[in-house]
PDB file of N, CA and C in Angstrom:
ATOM      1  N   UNK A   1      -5.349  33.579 -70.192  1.00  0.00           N
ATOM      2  CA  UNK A   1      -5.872  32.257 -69.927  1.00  0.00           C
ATOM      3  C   UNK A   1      -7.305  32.206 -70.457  1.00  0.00           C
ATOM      4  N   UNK A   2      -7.551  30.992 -71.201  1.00  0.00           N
ATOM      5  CA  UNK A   2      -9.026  30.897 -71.283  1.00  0.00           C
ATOM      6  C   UNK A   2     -10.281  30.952 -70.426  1.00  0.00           C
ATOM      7  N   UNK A   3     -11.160  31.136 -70.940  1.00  0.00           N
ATOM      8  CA  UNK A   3     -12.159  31.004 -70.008  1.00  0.00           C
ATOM      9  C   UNK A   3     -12.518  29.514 -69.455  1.00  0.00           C
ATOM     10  N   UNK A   4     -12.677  28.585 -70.416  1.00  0.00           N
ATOM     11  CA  UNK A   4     -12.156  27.357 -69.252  1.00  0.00           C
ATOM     12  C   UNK A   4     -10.941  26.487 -68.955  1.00  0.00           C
ATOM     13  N   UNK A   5     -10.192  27.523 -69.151  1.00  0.00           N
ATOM     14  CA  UNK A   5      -8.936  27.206 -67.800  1.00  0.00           C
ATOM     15  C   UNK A   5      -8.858  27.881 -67.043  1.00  0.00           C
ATOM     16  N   UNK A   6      -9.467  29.220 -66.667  1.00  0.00           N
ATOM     17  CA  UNK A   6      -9.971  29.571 -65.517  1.00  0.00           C
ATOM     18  C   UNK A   6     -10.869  29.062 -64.846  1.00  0.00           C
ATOM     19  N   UNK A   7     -11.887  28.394 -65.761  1.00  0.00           N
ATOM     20  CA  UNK A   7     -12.724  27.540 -64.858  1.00  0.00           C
ATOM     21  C   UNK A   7     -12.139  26.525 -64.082  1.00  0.00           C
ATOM     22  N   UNK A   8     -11.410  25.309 -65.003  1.00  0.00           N
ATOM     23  CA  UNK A   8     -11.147  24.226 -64.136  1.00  0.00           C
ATOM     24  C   UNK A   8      -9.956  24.991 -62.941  1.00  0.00           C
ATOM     25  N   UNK A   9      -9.329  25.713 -62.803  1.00  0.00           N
ATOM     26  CA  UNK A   9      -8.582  26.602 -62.119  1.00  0.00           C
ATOM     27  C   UNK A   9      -9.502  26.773 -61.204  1.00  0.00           C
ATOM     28  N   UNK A  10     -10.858  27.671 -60.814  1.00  0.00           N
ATOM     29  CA  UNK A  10     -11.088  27.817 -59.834  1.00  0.00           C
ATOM     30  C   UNK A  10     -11.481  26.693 -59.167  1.00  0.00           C
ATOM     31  N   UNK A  11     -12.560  25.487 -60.089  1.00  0.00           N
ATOM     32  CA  UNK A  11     -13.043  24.449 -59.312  1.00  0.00           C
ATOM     33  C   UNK A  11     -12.099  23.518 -58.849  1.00  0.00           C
ATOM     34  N   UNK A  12     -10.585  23.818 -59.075  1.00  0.00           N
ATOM     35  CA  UNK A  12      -9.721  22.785 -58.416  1.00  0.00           C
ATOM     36  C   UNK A  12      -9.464  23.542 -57.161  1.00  0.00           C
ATOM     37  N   UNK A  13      -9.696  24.779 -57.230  1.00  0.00           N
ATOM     38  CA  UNK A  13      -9.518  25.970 -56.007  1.00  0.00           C
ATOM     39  C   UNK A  13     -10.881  25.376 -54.686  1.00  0.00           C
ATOM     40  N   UNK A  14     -11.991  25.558 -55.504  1.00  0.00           N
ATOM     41  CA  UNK A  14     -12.916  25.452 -54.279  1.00  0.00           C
ATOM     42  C   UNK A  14     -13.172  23.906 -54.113  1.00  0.00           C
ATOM     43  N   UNK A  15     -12.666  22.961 -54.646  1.00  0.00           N
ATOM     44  CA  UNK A  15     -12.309  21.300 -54.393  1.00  0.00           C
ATOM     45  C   UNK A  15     -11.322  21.858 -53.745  1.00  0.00           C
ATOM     46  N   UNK A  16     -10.548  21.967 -53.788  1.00  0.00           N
ATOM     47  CA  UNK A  16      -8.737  21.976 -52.794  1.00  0.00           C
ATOM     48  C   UNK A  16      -8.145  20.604 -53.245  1.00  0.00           C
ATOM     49  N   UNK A  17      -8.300  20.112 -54.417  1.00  0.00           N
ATOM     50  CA  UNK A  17      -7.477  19.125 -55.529  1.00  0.00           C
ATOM     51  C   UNK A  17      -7.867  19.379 -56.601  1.00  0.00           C
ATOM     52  N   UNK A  18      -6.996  18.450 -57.197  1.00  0.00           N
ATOM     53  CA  UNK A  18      -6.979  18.189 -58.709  1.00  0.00           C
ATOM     54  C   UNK A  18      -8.001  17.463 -59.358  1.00  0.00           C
ATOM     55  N   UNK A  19      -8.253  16.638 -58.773  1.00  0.00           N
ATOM     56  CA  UNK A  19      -9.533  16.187 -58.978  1.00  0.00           C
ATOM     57  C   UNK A  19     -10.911  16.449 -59.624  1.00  0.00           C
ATOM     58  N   UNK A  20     -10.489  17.340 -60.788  1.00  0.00           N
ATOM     59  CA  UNK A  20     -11.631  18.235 -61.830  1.00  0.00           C
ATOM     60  C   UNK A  20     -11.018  17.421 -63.264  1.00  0.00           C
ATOM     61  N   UNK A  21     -12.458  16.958 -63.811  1.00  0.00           N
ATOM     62  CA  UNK A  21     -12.439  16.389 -65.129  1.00  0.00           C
ATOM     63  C   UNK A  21     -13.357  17.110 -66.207  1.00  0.00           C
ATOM     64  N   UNK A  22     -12.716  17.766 -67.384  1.00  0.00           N
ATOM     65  CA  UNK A  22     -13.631  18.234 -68.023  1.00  0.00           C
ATOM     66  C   UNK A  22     -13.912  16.971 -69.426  1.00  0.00           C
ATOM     67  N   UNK A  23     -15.155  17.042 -69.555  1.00  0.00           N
ATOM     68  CA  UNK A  23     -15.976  16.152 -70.753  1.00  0.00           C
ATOM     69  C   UNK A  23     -15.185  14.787 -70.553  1.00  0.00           C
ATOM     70  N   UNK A  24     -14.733  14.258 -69.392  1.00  0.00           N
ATOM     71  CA  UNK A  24     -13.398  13.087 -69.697  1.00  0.00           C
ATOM     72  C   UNK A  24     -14.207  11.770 -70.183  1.00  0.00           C
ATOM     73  N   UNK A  25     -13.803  10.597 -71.154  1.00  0.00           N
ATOM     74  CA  UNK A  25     -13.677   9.911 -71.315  1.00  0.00           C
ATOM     75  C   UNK A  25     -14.461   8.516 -70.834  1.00  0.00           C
ATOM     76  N   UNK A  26     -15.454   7.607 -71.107  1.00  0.00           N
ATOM     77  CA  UNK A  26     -15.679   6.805 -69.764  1.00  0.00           C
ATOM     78  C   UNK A  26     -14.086   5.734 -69.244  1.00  0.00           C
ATOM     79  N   UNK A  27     -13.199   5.860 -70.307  1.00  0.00           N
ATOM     80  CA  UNK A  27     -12.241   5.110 -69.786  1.00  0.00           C
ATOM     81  C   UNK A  27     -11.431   5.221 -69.085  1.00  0.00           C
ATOM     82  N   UNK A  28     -11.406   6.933 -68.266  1.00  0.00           N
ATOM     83  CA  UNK A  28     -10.977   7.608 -67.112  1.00  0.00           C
ATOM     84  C   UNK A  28     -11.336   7.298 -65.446  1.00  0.00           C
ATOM     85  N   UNK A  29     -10.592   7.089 -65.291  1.00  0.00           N
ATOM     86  CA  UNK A  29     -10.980   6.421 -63.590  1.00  0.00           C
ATOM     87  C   UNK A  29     -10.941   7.905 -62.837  1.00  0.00           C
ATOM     88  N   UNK A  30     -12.191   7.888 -62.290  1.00  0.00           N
ATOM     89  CA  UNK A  30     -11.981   9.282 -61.494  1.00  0.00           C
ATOM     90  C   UNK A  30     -11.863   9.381 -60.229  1.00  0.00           C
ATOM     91  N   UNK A  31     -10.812   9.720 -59.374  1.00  0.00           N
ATOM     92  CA  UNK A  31     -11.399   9.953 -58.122  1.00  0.00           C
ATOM     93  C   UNK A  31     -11.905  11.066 -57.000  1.00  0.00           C
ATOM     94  N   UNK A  32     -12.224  10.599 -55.887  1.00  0.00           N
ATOM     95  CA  UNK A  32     -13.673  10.934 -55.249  1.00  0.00           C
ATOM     96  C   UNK A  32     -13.029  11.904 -54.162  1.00  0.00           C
ATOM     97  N   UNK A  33     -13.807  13.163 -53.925  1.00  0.00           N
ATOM     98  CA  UNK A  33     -14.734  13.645 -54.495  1.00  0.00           C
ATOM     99  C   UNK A  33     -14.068  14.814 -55.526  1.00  0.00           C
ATOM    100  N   UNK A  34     -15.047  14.482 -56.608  1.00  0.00           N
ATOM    101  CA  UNK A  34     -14.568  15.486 -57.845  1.00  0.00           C
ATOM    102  C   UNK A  34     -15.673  16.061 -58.587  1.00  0.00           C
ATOM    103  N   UNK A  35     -15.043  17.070 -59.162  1.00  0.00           N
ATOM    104  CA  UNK A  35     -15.855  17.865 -60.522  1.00  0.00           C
ATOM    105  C   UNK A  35     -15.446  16.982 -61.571  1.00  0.00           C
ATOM    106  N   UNK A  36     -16.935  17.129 -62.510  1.00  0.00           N
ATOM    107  CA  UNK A  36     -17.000  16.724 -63.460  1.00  0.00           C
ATOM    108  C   UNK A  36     -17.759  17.553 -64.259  1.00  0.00           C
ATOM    109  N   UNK A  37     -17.311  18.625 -65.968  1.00  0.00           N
ATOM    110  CA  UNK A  37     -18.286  19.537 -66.094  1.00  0.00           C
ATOM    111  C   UNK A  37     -17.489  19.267 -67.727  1.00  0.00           C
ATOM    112  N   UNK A  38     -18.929  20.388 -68.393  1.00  0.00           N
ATOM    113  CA  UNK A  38     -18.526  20.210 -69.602  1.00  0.00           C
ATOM    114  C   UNK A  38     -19.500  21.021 -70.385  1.00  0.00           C
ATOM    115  N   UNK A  39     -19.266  21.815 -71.192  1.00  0.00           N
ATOM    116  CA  UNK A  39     -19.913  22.903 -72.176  1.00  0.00           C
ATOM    117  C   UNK A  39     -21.866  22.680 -72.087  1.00  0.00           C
ATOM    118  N   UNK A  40     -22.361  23.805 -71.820  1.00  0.00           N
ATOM    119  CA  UNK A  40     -24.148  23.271 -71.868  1.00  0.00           C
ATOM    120  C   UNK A  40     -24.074  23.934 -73.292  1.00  0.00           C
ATOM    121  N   UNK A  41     -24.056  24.815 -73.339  1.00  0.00           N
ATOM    122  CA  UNK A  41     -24.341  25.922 -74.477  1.00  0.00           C
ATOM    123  C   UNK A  41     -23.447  27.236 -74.219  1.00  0.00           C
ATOM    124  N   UNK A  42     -23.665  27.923 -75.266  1.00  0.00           N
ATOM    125  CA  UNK A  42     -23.223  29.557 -75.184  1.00  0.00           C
ATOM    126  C   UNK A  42     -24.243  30.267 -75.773  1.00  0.00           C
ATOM    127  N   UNK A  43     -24.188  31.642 -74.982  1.00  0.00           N
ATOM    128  CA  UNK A  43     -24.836  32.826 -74.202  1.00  0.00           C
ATOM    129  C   UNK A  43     -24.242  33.698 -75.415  1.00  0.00           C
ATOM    130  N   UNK A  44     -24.759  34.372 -76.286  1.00  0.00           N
ATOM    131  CA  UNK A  44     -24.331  34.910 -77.355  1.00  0.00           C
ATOM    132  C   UNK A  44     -24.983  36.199 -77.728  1.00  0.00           C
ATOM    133  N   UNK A  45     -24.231  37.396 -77.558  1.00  0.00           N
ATOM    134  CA  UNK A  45     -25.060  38.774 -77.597  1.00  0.00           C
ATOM    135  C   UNK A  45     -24.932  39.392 -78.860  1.00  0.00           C
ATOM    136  N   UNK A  46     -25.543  39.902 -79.668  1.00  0.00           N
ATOM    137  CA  UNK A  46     -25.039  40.308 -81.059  1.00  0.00           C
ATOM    138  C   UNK A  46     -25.583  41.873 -81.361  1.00  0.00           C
ATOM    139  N   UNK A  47     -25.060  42.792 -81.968  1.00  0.00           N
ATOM    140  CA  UNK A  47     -25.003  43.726 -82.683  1.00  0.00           C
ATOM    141  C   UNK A  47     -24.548  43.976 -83.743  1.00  0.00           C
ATOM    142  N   UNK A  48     -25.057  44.791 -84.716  1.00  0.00           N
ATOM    143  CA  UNK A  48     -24.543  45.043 -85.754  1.00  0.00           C
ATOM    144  C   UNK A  48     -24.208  43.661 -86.496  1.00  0.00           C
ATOM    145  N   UNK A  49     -24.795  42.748 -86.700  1.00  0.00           N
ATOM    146  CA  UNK A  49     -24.810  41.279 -87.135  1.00  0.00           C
ATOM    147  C   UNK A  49     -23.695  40.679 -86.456  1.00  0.00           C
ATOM    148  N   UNK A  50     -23.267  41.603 -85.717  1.00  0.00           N
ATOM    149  CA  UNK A  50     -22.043  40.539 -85.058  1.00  0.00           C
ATOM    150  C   UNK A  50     -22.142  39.890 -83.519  1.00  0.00           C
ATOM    151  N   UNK A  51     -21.512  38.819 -83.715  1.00  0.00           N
ATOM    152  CA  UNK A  51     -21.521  38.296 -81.719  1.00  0.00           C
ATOM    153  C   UNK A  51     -20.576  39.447 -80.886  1.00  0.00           C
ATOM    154  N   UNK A  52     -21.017  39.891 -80.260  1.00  0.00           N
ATOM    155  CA  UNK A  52     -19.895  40.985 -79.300  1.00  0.00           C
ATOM    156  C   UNK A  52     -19.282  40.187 -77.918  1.00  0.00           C
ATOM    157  N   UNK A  53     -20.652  39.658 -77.787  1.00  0.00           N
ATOM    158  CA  UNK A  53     -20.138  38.616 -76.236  1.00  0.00           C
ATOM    159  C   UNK A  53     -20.694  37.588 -76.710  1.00  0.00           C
ATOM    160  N   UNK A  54     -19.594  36.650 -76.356  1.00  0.00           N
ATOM    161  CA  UNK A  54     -19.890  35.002 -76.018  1.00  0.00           C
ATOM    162  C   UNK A  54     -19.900  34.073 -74.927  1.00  0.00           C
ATOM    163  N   UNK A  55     -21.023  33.928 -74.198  1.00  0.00           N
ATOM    164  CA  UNK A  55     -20.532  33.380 -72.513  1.00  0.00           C
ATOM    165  C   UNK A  55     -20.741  32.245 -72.369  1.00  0.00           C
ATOM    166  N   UNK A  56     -19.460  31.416 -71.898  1.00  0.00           N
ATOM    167  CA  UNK A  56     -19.956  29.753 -71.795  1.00  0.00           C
ATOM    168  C   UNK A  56     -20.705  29.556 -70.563  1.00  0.00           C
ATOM    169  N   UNK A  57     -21.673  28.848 -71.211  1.00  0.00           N
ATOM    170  CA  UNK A  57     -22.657  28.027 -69.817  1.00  0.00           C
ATOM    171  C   UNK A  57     -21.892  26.313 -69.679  1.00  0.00           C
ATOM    172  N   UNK A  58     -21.654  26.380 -68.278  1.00  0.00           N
ATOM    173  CA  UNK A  58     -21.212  24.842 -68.024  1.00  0.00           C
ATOM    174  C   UNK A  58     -22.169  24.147 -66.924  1.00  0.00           C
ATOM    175  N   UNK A  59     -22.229  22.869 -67.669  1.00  0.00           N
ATOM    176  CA  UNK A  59     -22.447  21.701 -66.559  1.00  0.00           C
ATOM    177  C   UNK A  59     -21.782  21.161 -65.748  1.00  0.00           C
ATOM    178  N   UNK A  60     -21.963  21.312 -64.426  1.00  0.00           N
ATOM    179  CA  UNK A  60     -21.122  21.099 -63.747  1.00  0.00           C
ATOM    180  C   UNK A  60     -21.603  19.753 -62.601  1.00  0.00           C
ATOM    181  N   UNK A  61     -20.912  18.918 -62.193  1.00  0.00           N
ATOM    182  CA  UNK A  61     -21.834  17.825 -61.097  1.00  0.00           C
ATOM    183  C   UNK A  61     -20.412  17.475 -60.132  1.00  0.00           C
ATOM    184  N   UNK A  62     -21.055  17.505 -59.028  1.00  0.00           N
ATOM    185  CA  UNK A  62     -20.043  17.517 -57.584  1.00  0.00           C
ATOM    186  C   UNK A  62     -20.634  16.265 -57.373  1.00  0.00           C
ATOM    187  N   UNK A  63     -19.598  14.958 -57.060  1.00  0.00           N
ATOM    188  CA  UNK A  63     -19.662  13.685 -57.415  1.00  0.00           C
ATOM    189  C   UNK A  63     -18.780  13.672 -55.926  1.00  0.00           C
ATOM    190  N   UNK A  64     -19.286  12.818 -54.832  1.00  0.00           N
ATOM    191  CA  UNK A  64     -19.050  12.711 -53.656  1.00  0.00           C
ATOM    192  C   UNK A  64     -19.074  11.496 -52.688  1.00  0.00           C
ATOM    193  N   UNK A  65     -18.802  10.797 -52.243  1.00  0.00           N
ATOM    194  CA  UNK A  65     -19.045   9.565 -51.204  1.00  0.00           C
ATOM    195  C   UNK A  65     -20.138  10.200 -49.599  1.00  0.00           C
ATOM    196  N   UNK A  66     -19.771  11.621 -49.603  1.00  0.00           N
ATOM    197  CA  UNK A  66     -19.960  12.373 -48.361  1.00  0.00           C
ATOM    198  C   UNK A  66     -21.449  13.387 -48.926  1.00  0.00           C
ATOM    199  N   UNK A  67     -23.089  13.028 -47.926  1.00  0.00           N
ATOM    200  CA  UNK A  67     -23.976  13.661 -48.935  1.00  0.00           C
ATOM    201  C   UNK A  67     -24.292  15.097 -47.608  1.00  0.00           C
ATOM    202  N   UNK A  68     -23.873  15.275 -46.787  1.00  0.00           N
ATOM    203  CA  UNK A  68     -23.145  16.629 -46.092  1.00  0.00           C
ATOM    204  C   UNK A  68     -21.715  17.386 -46.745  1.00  0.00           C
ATOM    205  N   UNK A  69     -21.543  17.484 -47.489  1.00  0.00           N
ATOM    206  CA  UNK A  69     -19.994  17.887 -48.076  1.00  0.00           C
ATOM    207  C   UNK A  69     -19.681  19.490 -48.050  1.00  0.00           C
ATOM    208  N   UNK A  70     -21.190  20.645 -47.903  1.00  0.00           N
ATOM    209  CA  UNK A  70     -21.361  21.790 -48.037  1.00  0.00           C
ATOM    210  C   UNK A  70     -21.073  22.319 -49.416  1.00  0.00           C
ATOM    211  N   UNK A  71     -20.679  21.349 -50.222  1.00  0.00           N
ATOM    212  CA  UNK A  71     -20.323  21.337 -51.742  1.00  0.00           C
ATOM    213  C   UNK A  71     -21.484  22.917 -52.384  1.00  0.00           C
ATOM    214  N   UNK A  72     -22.836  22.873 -51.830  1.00  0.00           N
ATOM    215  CA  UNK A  72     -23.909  23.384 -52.281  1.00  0.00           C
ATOM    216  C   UNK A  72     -23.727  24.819 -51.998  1.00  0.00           C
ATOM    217  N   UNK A  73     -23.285  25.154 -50.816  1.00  0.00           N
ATOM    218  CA  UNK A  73     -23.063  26.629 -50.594  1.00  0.00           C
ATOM    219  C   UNK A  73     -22.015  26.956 -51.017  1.00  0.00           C
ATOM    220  N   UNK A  74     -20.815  26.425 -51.070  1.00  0.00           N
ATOM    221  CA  UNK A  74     -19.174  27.003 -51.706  1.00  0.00           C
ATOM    222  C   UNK A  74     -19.461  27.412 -52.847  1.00  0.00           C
ATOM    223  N   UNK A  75     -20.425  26.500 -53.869  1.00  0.00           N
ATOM    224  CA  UNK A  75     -20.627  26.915 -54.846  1.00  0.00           C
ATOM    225  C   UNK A  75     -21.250  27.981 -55.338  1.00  0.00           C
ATOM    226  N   UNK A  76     -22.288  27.773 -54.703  1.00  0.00           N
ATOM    227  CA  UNK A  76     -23.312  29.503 -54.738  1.00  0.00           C
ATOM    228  C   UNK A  76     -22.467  30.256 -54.450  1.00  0.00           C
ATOM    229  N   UNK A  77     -21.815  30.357 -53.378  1.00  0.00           N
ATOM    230  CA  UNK A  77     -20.727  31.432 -52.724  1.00  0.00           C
ATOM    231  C   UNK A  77     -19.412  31.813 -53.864  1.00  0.00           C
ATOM    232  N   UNK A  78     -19.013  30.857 -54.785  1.00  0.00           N
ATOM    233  CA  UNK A  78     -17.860  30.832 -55.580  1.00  0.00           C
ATOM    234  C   UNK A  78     -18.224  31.614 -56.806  1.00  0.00           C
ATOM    235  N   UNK A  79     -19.708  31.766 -57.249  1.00  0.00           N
ATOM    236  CA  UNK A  79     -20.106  32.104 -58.614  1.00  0.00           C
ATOM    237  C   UNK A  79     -21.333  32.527 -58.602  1.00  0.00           C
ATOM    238  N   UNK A  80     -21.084  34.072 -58.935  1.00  0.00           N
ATOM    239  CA  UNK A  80     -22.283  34.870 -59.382  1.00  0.00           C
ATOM    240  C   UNK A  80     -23.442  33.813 -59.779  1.00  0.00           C
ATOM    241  N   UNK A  81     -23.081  33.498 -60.914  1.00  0.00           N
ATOM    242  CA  UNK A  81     -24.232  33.482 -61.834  1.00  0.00           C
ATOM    243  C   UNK A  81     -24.233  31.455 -61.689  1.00  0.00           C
ATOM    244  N   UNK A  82     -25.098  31.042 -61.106  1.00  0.00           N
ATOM    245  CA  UNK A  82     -24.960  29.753 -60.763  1.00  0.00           C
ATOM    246  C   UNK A  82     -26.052  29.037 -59.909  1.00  0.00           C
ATOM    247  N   UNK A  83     -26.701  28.078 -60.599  1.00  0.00           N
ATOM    248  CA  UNK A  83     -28.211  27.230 -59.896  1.00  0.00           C
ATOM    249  C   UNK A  83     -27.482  26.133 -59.388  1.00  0.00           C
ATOM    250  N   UNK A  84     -28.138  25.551 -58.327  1.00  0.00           N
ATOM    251  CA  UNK A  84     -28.184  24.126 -57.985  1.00  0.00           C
ATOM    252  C   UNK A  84     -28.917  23.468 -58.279  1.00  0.00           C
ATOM    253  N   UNK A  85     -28.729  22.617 -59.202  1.00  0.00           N
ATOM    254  CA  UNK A  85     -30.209  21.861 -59.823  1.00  0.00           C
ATOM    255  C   UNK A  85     -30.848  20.835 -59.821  1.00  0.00           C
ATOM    256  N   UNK A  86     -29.858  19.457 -59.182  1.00  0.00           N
ATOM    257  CA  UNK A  86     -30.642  18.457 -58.690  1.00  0.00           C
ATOM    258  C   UNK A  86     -29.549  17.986 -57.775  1.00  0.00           C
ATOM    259  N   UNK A  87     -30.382  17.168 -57.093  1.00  0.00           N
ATOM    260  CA  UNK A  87     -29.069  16.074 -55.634  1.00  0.00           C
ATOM    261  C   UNK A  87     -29.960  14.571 -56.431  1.00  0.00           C
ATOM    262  N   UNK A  88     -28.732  13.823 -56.190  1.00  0.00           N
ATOM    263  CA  UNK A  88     -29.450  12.359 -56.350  1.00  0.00           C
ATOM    264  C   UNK A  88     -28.223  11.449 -56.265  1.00  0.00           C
ATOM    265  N   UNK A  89     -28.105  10.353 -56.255  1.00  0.00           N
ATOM    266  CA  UNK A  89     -27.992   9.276 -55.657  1.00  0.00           C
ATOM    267  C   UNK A  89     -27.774   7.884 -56.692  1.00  0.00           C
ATOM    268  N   UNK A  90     -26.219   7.697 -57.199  1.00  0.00           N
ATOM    269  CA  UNK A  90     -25.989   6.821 -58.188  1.00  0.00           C
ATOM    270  C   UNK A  90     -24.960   5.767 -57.921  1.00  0.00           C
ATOM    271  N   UNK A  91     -25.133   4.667 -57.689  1.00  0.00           N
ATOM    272  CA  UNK A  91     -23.557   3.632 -57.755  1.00  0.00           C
ATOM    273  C   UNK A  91     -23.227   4.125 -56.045  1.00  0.00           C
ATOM    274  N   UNK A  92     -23.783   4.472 -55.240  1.00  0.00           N
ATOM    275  CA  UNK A  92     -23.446   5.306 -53.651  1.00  0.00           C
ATOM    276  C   UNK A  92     -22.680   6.602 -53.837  1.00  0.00           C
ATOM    277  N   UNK A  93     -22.853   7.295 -54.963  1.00  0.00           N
ATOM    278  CA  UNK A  93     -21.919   7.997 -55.035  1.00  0.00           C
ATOM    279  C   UNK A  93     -23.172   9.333 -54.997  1.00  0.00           C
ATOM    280  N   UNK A  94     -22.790  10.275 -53.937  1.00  0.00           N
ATOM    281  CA  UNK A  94     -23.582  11.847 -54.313  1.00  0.00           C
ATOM    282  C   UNK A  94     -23.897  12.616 -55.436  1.00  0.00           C
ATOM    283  N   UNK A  95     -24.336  13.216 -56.042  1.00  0.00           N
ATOM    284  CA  UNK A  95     -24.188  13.577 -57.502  1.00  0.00           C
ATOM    285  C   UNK A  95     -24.985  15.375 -57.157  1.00  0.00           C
ATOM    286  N   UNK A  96     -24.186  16.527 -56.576  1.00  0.00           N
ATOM    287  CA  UNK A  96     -24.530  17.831 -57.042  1.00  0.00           C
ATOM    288  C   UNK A  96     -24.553  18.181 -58.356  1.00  0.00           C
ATOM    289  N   UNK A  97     -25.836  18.951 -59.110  1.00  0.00           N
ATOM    290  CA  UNK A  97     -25.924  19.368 -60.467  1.00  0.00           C
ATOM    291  C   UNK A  97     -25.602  20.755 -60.158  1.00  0.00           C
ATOM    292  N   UNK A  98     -25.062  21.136 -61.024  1.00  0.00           N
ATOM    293  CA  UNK A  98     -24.741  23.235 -61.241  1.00  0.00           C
ATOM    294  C   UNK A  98     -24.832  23.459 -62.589  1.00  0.00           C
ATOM    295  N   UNK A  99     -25.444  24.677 -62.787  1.00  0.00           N
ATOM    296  CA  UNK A  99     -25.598  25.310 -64.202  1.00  0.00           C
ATOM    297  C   UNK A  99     -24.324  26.652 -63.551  1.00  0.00           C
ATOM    298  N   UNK A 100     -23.712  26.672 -64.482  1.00  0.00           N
ATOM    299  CA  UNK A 100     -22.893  27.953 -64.049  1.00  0.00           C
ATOM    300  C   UNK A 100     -22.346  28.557 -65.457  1.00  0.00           C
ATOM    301  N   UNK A 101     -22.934  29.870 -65.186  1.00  0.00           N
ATOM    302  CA  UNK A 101     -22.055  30.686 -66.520  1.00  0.00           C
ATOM    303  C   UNK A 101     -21.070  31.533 -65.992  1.00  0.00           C
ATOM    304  N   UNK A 102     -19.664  31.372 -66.829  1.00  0.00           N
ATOM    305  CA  UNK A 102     -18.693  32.203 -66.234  1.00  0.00           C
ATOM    306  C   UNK A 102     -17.358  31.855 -67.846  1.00  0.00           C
TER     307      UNK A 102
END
């Protein structure tokens, strides 16, 4: 399996739905509460002129009606390597930011 289909795999795991959209569309109706994430960059180690490791960094935003959801710790708790980076407040809807490489 890829590395992000393991991703959207786990974040439908620590959502407990389906409700994970990667890079989708604005003509996608999404519903609440969901992931929404999509490529930041890649993490690229090289030797010998070559890339040996390639690690995707994703954007990730926990999009919510509920601004108690604990969304903030599952996540830290779900993934090593992973910031929380802003909370804010759009259309009434919650908006968690995550940088997560995996």
């Amino acid at each position: 399996m890829s590395s992000r289909a393991q991703m959207q795999t786990k974040l439908e795991t620590i959502l407990g739905s389906r409700n994970v959209y990667f890079a989708p569309p604005e003509s996608v109706r999404m519903k609440y509460p969901c992931f929404v994430y999509n490529y930041a960059r890649f993490t690229t180690r090289r030797a010998d002129d070559m890339a040996y490791t390639v690690i995707p960094h994703y954007d990730v935003t926990y999009i919510s009606k509920d601004p108690d959801s604990g969304m903030i710790d599952r996540m830290l708790q779900a993934y090593t390597m992973c910031s929380h980076i802003d909370s804010y407040m759009t259309d009434n809807l919650n908006h968690d930011k995550f940088d997560v490489y995996y």
